[in-house]
C-alpha atoms as a PDB file:
ATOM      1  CA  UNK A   1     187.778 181.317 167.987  1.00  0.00           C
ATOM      2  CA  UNK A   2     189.661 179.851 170.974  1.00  0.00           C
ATOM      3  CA  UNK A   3     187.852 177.683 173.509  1.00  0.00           C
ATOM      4  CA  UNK A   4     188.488 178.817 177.425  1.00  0.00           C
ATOM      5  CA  UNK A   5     189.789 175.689 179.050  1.00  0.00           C
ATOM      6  CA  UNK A   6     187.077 174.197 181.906  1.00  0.00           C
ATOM      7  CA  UNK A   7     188.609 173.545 185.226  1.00  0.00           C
ATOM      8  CA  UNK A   8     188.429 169.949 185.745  1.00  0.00           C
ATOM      9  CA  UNK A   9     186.877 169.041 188.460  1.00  0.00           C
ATOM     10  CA  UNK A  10     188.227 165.433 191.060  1.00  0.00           C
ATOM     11  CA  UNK A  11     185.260 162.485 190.167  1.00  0.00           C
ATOM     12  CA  UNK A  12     184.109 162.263 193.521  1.00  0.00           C
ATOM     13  CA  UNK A  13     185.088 158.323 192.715  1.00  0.00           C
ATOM     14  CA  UNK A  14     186.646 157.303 196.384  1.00  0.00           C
ATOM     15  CA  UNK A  15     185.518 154.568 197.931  1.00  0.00           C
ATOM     16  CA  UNK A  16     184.316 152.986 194.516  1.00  0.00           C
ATOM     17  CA  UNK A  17     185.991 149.491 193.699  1.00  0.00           C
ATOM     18  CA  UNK A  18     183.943 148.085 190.612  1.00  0.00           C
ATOM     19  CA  UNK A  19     184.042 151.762 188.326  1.00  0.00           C
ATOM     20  CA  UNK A  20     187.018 151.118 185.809  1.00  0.00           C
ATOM     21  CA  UNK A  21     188.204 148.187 187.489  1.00  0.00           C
ATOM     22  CA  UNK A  22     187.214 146.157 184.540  1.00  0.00           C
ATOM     23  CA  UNK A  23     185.328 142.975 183.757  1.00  0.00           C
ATOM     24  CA  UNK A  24     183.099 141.790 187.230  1.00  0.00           C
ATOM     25  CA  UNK A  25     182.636 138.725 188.958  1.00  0.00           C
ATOM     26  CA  UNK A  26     179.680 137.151 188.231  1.00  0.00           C
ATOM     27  CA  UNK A  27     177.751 136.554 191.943  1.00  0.00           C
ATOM     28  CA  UNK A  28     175.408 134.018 192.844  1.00  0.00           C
ATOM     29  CA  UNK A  29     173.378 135.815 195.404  1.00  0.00           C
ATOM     30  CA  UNK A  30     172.642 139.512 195.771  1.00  0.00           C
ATOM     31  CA  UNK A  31     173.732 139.027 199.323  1.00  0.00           C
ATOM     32  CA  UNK A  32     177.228 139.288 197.578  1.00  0.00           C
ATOM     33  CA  UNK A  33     176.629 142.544 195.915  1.00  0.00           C
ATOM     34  CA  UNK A  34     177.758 146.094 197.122  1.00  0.00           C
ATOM     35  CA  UNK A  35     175.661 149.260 196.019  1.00  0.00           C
ATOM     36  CA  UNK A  36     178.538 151.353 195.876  1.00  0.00           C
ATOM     37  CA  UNK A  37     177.673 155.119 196.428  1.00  0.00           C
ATOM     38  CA  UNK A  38     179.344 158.706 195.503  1.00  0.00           C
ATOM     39  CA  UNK A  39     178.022 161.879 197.103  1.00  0.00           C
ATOM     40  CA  UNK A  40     175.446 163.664 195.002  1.00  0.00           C
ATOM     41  CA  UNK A  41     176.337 166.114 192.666  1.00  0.00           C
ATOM     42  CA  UNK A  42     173.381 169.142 193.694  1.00  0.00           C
ATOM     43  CA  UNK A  43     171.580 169.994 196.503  1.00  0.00           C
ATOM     44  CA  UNK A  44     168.473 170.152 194.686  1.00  0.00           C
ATOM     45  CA  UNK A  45     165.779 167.692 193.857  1.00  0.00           C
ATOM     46  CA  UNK A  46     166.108 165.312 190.618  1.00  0.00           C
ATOM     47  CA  UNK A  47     165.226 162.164 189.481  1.00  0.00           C
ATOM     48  CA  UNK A  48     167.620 159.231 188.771  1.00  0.00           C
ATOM     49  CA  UNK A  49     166.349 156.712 186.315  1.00  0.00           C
ATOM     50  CA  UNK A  50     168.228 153.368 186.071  1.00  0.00           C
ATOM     51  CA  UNK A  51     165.787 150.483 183.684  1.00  0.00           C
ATOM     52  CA  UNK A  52     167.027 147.065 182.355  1.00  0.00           C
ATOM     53  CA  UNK A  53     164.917 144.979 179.942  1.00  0.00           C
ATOM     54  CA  UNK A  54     167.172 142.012 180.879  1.00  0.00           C
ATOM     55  CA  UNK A  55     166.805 141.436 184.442  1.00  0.00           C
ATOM     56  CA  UNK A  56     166.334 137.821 185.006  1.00  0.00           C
ATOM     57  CA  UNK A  57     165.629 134.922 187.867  1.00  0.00           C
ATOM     58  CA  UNK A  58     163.815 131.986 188.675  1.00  0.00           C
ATOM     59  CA  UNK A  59     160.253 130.835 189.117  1.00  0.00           C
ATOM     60  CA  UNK A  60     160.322 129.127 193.073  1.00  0.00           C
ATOM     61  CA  UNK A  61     157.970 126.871 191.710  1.00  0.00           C
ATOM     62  CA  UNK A  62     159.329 125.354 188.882  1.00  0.00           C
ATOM     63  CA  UNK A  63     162.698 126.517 188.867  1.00  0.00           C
ATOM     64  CA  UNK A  64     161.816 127.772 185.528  1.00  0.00           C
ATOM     65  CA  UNK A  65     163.540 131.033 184.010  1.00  0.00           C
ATOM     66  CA  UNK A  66     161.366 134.285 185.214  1.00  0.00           C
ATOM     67  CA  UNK A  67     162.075 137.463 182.487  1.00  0.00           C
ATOM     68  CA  UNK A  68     161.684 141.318 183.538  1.00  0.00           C
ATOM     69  CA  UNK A  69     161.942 144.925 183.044  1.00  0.00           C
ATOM     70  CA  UNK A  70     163.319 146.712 186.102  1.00  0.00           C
ATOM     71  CA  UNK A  71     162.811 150.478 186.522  1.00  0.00           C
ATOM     72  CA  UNK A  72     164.697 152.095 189.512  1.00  0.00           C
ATOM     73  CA  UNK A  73     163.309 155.864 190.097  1.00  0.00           C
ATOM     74  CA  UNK A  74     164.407 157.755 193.098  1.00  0.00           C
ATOM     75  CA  UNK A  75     164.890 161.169 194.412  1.00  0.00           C
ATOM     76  CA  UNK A  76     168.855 161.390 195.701  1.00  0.00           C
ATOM     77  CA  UNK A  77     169.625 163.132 199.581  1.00  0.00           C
ATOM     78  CA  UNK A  78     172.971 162.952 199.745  1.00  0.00           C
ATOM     79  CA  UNK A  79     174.220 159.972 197.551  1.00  0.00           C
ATOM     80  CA  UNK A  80     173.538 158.313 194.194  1.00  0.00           C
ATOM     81  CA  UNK A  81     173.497 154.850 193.409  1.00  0.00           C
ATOM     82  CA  UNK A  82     176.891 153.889 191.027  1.00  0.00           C
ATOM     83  CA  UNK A  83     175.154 151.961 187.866  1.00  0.00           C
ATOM     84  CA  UNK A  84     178.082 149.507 187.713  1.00  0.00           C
ATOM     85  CA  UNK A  85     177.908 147.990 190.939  1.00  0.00           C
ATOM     86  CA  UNK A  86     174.048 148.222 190.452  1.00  0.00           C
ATOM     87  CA  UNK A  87     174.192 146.123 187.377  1.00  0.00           C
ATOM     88  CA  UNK A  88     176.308 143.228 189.009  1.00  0.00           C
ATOM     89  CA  UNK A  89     173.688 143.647 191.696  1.00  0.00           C
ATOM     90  CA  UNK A  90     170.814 142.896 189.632  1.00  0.00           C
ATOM     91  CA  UNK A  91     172.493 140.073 187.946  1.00  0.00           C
ATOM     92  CA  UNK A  92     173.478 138.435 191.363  1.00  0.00           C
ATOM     93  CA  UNK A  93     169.628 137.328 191.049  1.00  0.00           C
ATOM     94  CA  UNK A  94     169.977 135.109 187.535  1.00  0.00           C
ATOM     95  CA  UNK A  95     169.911 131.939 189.739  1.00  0.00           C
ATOM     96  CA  UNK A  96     168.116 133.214 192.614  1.00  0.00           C
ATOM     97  CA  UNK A  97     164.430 131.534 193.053  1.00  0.00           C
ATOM     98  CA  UNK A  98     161.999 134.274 194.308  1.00  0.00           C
ATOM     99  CA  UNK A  99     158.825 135.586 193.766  1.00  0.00           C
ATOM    100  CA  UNK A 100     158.429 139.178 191.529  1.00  0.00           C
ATOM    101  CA  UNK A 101     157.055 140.720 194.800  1.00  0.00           C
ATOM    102  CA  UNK A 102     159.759 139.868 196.541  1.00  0.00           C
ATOM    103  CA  UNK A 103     162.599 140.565 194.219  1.00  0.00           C
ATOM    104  CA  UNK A 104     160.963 144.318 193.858  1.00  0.00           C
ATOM    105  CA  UNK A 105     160.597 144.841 197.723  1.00  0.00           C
ATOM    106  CA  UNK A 106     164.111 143.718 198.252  1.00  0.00           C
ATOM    107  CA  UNK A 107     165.808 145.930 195.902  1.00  0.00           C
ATOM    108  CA  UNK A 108     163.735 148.888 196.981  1.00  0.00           C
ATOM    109  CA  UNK A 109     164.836 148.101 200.279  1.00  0.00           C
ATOM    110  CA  UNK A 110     168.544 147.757 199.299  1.00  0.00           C
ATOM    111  CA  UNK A 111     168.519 150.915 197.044  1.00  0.00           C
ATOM    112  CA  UNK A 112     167.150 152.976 200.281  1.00  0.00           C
ATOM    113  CA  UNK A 113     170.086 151.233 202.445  1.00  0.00           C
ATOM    114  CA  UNK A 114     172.434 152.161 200.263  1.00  0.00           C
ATOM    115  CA  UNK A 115     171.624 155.416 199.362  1.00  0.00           C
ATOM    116  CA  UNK A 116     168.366 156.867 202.014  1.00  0.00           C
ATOM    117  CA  UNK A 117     167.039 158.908 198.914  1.00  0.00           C
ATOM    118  CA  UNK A 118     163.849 161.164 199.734  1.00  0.00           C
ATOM    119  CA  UNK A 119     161.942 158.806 197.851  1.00  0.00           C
ATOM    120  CA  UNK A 120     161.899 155.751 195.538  1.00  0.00           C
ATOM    121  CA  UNK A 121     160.326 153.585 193.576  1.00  0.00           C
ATOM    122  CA  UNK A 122     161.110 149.993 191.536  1.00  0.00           C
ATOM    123  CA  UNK A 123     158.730 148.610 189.136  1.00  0.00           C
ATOM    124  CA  UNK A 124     159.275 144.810 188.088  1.00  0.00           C
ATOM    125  CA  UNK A 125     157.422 144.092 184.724  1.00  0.00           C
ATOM    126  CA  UNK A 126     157.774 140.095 185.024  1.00  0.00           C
ATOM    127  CA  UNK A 127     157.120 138.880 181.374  1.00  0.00           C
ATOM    128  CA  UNK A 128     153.946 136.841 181.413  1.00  0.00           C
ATOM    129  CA  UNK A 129     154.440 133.052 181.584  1.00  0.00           C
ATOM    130  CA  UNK A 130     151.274 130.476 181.277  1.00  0.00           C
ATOM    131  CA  UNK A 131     149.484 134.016 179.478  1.00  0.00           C
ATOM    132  CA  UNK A 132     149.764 136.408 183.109  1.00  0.00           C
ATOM    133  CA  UNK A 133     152.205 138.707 183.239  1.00  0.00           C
ATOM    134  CA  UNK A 134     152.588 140.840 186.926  1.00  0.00           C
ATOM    135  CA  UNK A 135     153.761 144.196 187.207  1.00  0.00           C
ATOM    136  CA  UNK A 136     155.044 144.990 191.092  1.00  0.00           C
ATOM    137  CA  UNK A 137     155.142 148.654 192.215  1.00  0.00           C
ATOM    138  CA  UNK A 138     157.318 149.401 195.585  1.00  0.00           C
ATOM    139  CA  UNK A 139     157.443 152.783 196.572  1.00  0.00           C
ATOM    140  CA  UNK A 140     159.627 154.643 199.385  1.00  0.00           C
ATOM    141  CA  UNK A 141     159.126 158.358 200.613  1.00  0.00           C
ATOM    142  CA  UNK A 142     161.117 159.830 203.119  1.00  0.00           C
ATOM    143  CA  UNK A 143     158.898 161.824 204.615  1.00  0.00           C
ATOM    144  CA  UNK A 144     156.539 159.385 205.529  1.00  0.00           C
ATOM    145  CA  UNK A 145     159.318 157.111 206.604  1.00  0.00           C
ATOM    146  CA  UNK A 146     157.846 154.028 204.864  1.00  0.00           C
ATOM    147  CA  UNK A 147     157.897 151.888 202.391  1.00  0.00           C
ATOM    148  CA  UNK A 148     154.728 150.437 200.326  1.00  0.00           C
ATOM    149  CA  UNK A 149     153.664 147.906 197.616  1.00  0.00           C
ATOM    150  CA  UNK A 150     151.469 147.042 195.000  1.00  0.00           C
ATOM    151  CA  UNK A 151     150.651 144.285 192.168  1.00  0.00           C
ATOM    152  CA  UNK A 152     148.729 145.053 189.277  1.00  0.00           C
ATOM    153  CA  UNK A 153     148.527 142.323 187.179  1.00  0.00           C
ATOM    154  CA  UNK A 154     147.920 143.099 183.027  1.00  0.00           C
END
């Protein structure tokens, strides 16, 4: 049986440097990093789920490695976040000394610069150290036109 040949479609790729330009820079601050963009594929709602079990940074305190999960969720408008330039993002803060509630808050507020998405939501899962772990919640919504935190500590 013959297969009917599928139009092909242009990747909607302009404007992004970092997709298939091969190996990245490391950076040393996330004030470095780009969230590079591409318009969003439907008009409709859906979720975009980006998670890393490898995020890392440092304790402010003792300068001491800090461990985490990151889960990105958010709702796309018009534009979706490009997962290569996101992942040089995150890694941008490997040697940056901050607090999990502020690392969280500040990419939720960079994800909703970059892309305005009708809502969002990062969840840090900081790997406990001296037996306390903290899980950070920072949510975005659109409609509301705000932005919100929480801790919960396990």
């Amino acid at each position: 049986m013959a297969k009917t040949p599928r139009s092909k479609k242009p990747v909607p790729s302009a404007g992004l440097t970092l997709l298939g330009g091969g190996s990245m820079p490391q950076l040393t601050s996330p004030d470095d990093a780009v969230l590079e963009s591409f318009p969003s594929p439907s008009p409709r709602p859906y979720e975009v789920t980006f998670s890393t079990p490898e995020f890392t940074s440092l304790c402010p305190v003792t300068g001491q490695p800090d461990y985490a999960s990151i889960t990105i969720r958010y709702v796309p408008e018009r534009r979706c976040v490009e997962s290569k330039s996101l992942k040089q993002y995150l890694g941008a803060f490997r040697n940056q000394a901050v607090f999990a509630e502020a690392i969280t808050n500040r990419i939720l507020s960079d994800v909703v610069a970059a892309v305005a998405p009708r809502s969002a939501v990062v969840i840090g899962d900081f790997a406990p150290r001296g037996g306390i772990g903290i899980r950070v919640e920072a949510r975005h919504d659109s409609e509301r036109g705000a932005s919100r935190g929480s801790k919960k500590s396990r």
